[in-house]
N, C-alpha and C. Protein backbone atom coordinates (compact mmCIF):
# COMPACT_ATOMS: atom_id res chain seq x y z
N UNK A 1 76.49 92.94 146.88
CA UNK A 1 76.20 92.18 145.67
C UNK A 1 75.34 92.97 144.71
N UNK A 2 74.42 93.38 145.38
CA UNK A 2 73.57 94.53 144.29
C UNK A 2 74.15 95.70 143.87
N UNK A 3 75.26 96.13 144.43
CA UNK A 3 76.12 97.37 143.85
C UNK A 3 76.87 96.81 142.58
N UNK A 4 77.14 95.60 142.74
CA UNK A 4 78.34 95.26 142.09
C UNK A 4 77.54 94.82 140.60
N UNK A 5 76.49 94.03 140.53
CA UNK A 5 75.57 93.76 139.42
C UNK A 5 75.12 94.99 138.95
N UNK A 6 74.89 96.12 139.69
CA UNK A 6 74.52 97.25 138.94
C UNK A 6 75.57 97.76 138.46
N UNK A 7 76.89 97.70 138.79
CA UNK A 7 77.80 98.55 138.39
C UNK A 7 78.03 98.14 136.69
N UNK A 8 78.04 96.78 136.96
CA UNK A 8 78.48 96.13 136.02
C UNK A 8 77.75 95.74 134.78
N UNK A 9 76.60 95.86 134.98
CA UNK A 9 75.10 96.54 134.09
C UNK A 9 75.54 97.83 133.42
N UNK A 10 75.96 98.59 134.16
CA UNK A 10 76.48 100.16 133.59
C UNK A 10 77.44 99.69 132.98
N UNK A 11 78.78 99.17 132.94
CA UNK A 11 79.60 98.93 132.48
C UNK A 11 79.13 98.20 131.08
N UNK A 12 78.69 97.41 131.04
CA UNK A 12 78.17 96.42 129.93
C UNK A 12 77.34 97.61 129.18
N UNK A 13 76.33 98.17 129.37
CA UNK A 13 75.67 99.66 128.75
C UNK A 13 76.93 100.38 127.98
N UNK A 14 77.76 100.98 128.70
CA UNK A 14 78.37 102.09 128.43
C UNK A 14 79.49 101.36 127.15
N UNK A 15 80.04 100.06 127.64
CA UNK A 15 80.51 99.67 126.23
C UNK A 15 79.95 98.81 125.15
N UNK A 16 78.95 98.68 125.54
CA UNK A 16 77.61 98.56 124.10
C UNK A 16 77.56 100.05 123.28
N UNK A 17 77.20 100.94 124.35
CA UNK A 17 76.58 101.95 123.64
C UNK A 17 78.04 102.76 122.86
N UNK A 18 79.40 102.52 123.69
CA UNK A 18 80.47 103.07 122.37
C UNK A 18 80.96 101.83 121.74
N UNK A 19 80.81 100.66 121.47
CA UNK A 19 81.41 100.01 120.75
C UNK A 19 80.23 100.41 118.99
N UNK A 20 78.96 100.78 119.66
CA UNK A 20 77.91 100.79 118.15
C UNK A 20 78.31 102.01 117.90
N UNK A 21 78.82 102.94 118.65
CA UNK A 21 78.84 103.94 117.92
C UNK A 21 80.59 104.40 117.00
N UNK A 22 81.10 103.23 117.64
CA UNK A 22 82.56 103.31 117.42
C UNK A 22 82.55 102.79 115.58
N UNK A 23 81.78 101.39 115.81
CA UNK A 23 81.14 100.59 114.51
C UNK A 23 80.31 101.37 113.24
N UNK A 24 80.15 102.36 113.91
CA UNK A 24 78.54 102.77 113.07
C UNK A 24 79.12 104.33 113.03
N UNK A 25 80.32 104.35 113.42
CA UNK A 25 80.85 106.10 112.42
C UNK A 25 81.12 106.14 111.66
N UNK A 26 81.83 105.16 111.10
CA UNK A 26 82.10 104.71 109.61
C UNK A 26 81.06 104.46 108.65
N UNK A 27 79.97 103.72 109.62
CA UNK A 27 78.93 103.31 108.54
C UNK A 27 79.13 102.20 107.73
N UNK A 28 80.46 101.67 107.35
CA UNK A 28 80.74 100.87 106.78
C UNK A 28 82.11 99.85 107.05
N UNK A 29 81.75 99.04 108.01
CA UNK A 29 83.38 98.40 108.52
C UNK A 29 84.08 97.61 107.09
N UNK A 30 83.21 97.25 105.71
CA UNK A 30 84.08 96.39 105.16
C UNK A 30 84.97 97.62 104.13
N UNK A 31 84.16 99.13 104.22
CA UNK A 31 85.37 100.34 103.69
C UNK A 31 86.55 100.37 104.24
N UNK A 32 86.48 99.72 105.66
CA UNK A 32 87.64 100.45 106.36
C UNK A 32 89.32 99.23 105.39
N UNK A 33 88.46 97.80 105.26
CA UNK A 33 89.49 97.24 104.80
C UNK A 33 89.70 97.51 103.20
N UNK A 34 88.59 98.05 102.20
CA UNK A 34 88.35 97.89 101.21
C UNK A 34 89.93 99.52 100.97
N UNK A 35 89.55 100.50 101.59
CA UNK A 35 90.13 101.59 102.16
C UNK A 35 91.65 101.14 101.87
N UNK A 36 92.08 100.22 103.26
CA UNK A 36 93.41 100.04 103.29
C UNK A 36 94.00 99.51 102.30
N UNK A 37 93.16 98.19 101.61
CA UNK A 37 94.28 97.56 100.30
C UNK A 37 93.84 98.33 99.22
N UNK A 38 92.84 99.30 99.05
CA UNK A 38 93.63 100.24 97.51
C UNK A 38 94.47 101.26 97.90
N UNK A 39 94.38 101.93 98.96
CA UNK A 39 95.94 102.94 99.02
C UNK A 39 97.36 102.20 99.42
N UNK A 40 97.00 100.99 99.17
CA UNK A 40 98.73 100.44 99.56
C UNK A 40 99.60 100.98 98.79
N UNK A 41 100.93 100.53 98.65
CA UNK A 41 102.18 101.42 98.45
C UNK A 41 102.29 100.39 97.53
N UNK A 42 102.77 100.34 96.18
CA UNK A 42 103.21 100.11 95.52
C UNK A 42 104.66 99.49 96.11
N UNK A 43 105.11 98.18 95.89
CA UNK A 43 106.40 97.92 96.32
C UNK A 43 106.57 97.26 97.60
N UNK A 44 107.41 98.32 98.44
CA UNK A 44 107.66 98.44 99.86
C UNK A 44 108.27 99.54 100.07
N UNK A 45 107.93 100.08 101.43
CA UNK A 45 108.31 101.11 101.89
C UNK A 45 109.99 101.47 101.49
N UNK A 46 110.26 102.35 101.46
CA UNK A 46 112.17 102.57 101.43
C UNK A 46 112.40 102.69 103.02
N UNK A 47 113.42 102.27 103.34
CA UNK A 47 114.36 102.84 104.56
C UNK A 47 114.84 104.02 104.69
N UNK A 48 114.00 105.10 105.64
CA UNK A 48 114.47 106.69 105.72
C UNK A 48 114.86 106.62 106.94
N UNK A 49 114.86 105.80 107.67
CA UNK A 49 115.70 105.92 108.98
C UNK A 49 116.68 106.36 108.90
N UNK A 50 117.93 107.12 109.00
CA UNK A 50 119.28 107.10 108.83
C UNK A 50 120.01 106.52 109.74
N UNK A 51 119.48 106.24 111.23
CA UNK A 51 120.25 105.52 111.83
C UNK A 51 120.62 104.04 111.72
N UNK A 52 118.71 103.41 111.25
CA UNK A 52 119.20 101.69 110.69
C UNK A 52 120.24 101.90 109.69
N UNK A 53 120.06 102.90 108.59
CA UNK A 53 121.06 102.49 107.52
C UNK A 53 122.30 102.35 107.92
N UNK A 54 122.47 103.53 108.77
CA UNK A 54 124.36 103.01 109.50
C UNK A 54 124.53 101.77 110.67
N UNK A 55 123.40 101.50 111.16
CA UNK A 55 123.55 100.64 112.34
C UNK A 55 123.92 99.20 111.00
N UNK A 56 122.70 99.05 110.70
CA UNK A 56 122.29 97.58 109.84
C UNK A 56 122.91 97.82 108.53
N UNK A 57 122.87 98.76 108.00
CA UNK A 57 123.11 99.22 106.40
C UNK A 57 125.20 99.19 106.02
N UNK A 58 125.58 99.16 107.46
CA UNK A 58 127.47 99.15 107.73
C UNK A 58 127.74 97.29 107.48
N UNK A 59 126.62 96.83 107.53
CA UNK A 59 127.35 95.36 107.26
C UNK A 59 126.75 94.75 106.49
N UNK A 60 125.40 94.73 105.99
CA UNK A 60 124.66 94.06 104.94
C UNK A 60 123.45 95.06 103.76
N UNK A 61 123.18 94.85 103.35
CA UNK A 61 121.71 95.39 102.46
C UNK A 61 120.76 95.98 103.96
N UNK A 62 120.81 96.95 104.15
CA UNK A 62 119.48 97.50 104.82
C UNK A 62 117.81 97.06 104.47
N UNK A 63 117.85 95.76 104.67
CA UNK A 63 116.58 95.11 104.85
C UNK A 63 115.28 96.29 104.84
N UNK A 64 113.93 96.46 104.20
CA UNK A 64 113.63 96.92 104.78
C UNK A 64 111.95 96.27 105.80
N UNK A 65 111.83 96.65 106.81
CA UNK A 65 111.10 96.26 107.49
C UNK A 65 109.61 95.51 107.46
N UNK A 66 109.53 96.06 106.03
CA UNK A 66 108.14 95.46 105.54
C UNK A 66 108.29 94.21 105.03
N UNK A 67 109.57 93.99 104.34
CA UNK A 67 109.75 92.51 104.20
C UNK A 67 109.57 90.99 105.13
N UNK A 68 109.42 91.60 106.44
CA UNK A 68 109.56 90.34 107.56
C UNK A 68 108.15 90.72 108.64
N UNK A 69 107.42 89.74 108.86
CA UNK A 69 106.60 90.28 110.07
C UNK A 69 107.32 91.05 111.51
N UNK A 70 106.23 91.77 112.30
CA UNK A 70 107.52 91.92 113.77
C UNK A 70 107.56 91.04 114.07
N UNK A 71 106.83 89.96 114.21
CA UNK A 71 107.45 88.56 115.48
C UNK A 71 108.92 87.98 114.89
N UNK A 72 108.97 87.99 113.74
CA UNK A 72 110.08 87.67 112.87
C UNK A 72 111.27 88.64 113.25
N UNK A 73 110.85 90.04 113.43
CA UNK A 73 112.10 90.97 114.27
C UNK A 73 112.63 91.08 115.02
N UNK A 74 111.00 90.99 116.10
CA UNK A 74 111.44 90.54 117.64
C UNK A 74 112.49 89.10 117.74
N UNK A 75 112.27 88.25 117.37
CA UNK A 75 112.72 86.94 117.23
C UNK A 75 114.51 87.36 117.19
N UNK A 76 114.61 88.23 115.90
CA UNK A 76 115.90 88.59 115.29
C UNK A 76 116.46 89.29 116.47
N UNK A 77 116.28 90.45 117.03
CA UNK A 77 116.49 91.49 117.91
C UNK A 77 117.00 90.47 119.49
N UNK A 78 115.64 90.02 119.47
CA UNK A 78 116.59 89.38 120.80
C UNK A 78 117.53 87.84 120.80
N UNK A 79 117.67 87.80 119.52
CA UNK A 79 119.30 86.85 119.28
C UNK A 79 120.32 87.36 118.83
N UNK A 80 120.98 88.94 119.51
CA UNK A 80 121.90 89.70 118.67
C UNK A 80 123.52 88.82 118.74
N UNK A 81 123.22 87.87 119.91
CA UNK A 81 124.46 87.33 120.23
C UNK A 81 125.10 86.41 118.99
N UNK A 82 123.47 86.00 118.55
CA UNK A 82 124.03 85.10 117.30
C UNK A 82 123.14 85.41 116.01
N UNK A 83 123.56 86.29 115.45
CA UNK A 83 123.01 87.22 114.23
C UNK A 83 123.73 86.44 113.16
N UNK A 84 122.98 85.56 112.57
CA UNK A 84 123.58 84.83 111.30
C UNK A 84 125.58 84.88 111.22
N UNK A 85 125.50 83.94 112.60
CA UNK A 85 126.73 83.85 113.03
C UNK A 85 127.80 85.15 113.10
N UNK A 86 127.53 85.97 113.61
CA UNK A 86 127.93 87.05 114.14
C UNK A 86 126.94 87.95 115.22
N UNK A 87 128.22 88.57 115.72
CA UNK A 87 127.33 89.08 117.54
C UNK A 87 127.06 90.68 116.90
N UNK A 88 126.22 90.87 117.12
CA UNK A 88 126.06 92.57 116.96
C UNK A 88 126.06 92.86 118.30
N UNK A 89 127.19 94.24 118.24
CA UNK A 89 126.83 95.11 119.46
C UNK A 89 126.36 96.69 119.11
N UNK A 90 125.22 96.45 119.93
CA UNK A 90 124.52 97.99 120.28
C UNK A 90 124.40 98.35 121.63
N UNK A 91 124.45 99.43 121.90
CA UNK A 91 123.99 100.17 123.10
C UNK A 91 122.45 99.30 123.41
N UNK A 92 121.93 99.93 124.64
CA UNK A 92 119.95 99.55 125.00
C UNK A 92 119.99 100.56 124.46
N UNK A 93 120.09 101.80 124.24
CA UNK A 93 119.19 102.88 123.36
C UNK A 93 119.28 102.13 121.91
N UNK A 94 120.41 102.37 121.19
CA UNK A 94 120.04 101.49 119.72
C UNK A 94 119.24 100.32 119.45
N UNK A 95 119.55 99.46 120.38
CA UNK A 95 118.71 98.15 120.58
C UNK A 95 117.27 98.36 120.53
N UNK A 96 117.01 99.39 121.66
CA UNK A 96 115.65 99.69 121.81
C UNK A 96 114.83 100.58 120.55
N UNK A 97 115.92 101.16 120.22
CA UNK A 97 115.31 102.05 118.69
C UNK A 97 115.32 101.06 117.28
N UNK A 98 116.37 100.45 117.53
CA UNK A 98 116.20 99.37 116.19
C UNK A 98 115.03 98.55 116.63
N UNK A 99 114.61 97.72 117.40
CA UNK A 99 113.28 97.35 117.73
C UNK A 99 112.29 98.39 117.39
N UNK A 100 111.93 99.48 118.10
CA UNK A 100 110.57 99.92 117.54
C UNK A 100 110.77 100.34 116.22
N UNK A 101 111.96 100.51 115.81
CA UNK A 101 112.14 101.18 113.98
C UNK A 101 111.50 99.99 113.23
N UNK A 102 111.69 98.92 113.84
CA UNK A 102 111.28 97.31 112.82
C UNK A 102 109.86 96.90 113.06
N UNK A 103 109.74 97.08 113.92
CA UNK A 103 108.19 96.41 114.81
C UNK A 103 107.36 97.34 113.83
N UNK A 104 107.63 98.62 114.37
CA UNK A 104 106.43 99.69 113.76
C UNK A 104 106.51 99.90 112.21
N UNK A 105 107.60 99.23 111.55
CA UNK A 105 107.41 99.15 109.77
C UNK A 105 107.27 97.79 109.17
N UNK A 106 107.22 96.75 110.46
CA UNK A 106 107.29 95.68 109.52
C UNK A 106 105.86 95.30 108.68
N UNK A 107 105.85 94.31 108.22
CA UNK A 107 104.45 93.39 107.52
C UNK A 107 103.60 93.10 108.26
N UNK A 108 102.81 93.52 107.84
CA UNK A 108 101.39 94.28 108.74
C UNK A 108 101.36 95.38 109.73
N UNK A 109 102.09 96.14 109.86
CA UNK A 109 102.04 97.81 110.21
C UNK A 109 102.23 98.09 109.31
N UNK A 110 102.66 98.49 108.08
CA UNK A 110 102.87 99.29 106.39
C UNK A 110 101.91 98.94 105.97
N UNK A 111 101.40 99.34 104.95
CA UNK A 111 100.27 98.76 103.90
C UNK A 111 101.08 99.19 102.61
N UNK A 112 102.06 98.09 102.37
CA UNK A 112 102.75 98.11 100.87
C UNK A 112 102.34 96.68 100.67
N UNK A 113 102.24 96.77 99.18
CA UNK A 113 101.89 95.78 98.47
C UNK A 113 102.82 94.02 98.70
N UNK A 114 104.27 94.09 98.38
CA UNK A 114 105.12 93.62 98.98
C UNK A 114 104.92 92.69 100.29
N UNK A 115 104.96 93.61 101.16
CA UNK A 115 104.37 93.30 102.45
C UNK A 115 103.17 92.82 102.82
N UNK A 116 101.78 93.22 102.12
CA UNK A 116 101.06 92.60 102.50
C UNK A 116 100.96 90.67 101.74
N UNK A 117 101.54 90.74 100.73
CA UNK A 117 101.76 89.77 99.98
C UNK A 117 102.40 88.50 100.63
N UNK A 118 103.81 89.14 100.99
CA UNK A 118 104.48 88.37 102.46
C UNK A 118 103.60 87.80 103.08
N UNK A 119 102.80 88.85 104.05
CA UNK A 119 101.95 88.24 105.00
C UNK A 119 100.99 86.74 104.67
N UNK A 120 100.72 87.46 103.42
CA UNK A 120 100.24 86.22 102.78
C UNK A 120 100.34 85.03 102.26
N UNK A 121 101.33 84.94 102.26
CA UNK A 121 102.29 83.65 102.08
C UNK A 121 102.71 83.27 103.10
N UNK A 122 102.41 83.99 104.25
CA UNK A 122 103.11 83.08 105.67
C UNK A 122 101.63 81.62 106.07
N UNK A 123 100.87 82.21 106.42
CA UNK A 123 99.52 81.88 106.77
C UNK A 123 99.92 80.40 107.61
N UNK A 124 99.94 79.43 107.46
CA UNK A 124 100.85 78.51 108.73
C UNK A 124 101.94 78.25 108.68
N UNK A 125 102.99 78.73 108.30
CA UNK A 125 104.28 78.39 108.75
C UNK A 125 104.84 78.91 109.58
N UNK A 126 105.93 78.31 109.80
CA UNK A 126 106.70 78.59 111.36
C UNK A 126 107.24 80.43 110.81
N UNK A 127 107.08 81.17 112.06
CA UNK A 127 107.80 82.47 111.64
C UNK A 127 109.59 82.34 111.10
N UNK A 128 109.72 82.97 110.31
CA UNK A 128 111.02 82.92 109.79
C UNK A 128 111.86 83.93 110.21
N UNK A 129 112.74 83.54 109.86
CA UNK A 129 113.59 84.72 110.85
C UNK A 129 114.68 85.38 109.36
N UNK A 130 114.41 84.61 108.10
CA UNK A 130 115.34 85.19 107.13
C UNK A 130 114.25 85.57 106.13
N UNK A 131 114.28 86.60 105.64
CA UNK A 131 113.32 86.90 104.39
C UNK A 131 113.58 86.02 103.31
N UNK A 132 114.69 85.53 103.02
CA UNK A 132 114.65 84.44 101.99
C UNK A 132 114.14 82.78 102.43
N UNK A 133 113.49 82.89 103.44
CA UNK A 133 112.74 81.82 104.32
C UNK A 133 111.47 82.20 104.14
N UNK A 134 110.93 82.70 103.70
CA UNK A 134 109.40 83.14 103.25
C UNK A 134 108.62 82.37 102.06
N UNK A 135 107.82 81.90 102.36
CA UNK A 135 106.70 81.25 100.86
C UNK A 135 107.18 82.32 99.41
N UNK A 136 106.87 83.93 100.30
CA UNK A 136 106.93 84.58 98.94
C UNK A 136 108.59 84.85 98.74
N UNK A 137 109.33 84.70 98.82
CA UNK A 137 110.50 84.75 98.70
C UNK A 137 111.15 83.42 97.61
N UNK A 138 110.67 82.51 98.58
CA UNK A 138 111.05 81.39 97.47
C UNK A 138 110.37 81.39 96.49
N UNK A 139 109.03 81.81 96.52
CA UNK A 139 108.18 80.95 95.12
C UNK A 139 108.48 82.37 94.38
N UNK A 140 109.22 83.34 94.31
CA UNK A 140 109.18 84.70 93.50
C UNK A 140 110.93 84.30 92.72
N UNK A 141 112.17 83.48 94.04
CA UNK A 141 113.32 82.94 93.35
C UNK A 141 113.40 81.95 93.32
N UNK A 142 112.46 80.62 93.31
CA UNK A 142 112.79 79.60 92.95
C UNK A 142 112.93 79.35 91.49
N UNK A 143 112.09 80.17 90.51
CA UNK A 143 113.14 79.49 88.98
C UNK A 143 114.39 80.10 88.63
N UNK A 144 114.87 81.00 89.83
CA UNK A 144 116.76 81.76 89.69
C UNK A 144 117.35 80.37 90.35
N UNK A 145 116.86 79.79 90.95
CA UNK A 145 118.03 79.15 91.83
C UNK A 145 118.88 77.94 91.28
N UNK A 146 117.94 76.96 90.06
CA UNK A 146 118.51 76.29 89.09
C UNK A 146 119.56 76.95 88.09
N UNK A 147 119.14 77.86 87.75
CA UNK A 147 119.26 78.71 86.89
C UNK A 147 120.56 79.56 87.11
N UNK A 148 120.59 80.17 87.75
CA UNK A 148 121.69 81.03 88.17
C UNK A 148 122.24 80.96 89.78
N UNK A 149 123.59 80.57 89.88
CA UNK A 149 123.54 80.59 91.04
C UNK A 149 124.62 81.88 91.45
N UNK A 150 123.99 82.45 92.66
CA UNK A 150 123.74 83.68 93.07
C UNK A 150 124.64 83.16 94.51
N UNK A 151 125.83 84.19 94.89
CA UNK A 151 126.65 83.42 96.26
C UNK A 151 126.03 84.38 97.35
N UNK A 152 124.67 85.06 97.01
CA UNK A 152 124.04 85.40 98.47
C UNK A 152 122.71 86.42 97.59
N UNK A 153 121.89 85.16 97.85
CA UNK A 153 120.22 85.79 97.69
C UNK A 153 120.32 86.84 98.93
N UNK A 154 120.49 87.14 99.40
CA UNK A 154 120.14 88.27 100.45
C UNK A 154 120.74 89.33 99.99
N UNK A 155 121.28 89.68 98.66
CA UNK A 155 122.22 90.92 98.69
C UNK A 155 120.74 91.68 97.77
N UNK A 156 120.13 92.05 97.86
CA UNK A 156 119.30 92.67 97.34
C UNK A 156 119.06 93.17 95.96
N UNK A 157 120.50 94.21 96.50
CA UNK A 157 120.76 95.37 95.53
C UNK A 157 121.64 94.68 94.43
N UNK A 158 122.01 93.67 94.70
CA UNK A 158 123.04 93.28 93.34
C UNK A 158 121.74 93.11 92.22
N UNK A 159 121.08 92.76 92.17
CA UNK A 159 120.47 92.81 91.32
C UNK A 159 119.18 93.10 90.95
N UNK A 160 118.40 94.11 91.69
CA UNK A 160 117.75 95.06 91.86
C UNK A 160 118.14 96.68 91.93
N UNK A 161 118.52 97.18 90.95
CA UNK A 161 119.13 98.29 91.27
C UNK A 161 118.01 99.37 92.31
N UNK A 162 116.86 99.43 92.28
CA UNK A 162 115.77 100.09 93.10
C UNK A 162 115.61 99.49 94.24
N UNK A 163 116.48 98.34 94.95
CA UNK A 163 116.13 98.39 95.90
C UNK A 163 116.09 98.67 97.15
N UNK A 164 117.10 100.14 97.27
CA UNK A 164 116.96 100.67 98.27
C UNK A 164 115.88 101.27 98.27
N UNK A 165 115.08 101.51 97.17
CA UNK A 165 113.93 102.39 96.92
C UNK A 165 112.67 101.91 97.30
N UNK A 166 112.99 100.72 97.80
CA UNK A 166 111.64 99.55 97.83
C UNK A 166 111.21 99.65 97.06
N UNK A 167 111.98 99.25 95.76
CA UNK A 167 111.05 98.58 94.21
C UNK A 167 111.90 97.44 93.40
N UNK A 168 111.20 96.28 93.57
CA UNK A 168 111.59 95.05 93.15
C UNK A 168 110.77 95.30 91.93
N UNK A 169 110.73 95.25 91.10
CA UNK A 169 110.78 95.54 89.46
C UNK A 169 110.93 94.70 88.40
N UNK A 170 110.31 93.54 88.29
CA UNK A 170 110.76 92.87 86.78
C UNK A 170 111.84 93.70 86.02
N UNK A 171 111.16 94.56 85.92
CA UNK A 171 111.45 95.16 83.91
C UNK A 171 113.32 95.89 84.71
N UNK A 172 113.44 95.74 86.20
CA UNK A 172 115.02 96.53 86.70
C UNK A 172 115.75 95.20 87.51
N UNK A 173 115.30 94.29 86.68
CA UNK A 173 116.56 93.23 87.69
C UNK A 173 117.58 93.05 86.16
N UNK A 174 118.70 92.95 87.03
CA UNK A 174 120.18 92.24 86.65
C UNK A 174 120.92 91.26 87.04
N UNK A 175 121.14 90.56 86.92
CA UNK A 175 121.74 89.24 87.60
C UNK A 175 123.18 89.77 87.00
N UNK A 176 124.12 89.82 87.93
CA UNK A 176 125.66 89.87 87.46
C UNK A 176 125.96 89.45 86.84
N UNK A 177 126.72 88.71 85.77
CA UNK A 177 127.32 87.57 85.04
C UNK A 177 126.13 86.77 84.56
N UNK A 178 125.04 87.28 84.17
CA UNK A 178 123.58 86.60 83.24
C UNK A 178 123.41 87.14 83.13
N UNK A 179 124.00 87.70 81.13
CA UNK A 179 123.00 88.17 80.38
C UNK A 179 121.75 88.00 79.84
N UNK A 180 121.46 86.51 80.32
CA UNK A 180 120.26 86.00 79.50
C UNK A 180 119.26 86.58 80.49
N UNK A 181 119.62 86.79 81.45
CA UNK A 181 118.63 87.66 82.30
C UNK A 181 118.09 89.12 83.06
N UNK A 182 118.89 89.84 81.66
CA UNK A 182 118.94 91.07 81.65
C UNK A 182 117.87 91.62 80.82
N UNK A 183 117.07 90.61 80.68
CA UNK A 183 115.91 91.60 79.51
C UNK A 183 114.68 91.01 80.66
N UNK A 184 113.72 90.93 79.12
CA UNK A 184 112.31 90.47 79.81
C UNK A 184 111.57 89.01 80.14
N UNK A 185 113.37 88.73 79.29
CA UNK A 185 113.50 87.25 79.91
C UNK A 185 113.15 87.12 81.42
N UNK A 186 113.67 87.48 82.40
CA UNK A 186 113.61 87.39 84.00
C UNK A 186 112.48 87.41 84.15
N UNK A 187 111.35 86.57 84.09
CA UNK A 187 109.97 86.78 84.38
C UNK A 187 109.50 86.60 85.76
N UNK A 188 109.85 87.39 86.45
CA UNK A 188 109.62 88.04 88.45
C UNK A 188 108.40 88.47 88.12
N UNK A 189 107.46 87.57 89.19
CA UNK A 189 106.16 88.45 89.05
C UNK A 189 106.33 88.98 90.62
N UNK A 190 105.98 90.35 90.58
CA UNK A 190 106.09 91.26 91.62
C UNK A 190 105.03 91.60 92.10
């Protein structure tokens, strides 16, 4: 009993004494966040994977990862049987690489603007599993949806020409067949 209270005395010491020093290299823990949201990324990250683009990018808009939290991926990933009513087949190597390709870029691993914004608009709702199921999704197209109707908000690029680039853009949207929303009319706050 006395070995074990001493051990554990040392133990309690040794991670006191690196947790202050872990705290106190910085000198300043509220830099470390002040740090992360001014170098965010403008936008969202682009998709340089080349393999998502042919895996995911062969049947829809190559999503990119910062748009959705991971639990929202994971969620996606392990329902390939029923992928917005269709089965995807991958190998376990693809499977397993499209998982960490998503996990490790989604909203909250990136620090793009976009993304952290997302995050922010989730705050209690149920995780979503469609990016157009997001707070910020709707409240960014809910005055298109009266307005113009669009036969698949998920196509990105129809009317974002930058958005493979991860840049949703006021001043670069087009709506197909609405001209009235080809200028600066389209007021997207981004």
């Amino acid at each position: 009993m006395g070995r074990l209270l001493i051990t554990l005395k040392l133990i309690l010491i040794l991670l006191t004494t690196t947790f202050s020093f872990s705290v106190s290299a910085d000198g300043d823990e509220e830099g470390i966040f002040k740090r992360w949201f001014e170098s965010k990324n403008a936008g969202i990250s682009a998709v340089k994977f080349q393999q998502y683009n042919d895996l995911c990018g062969s049947c829809h808009f190559p999503y990119q990862p910062g748009l959705l939290p991971g639990i929202s991926w994971e969620k996606m990933m392990n329902n390939l049987d029923e992928h917005f009513g269709q089965k995807v087949k991958m190998t376990d190597v693809e499977t397993r690489t499209m998982r960490r390709y998503l996990l490790d870029n989604s909203a909250g691993h990136v620090n793009d603007e976009i993304s952290n914004q997302i995050l922010q608009s989730l705050k209690y709702y149920p995780v979503p599993v469609r990016i157009s199921q997001t707070p910020f999704f709707v409240d960014k197209h809910n005055q298109l949806e009266y307005k113009v109707k669009l036969q698949n908000m998920g196509q990105c690029d129809r009317c974002y020409q930058d958005a493979q680039q991860g840049l949703y853009k006021k001043q670069k949207i087009y709506i197909p067949d609405q001209s009235q929303w080809h200028s600066k009319s389209a007021d997207i706050k981004m």
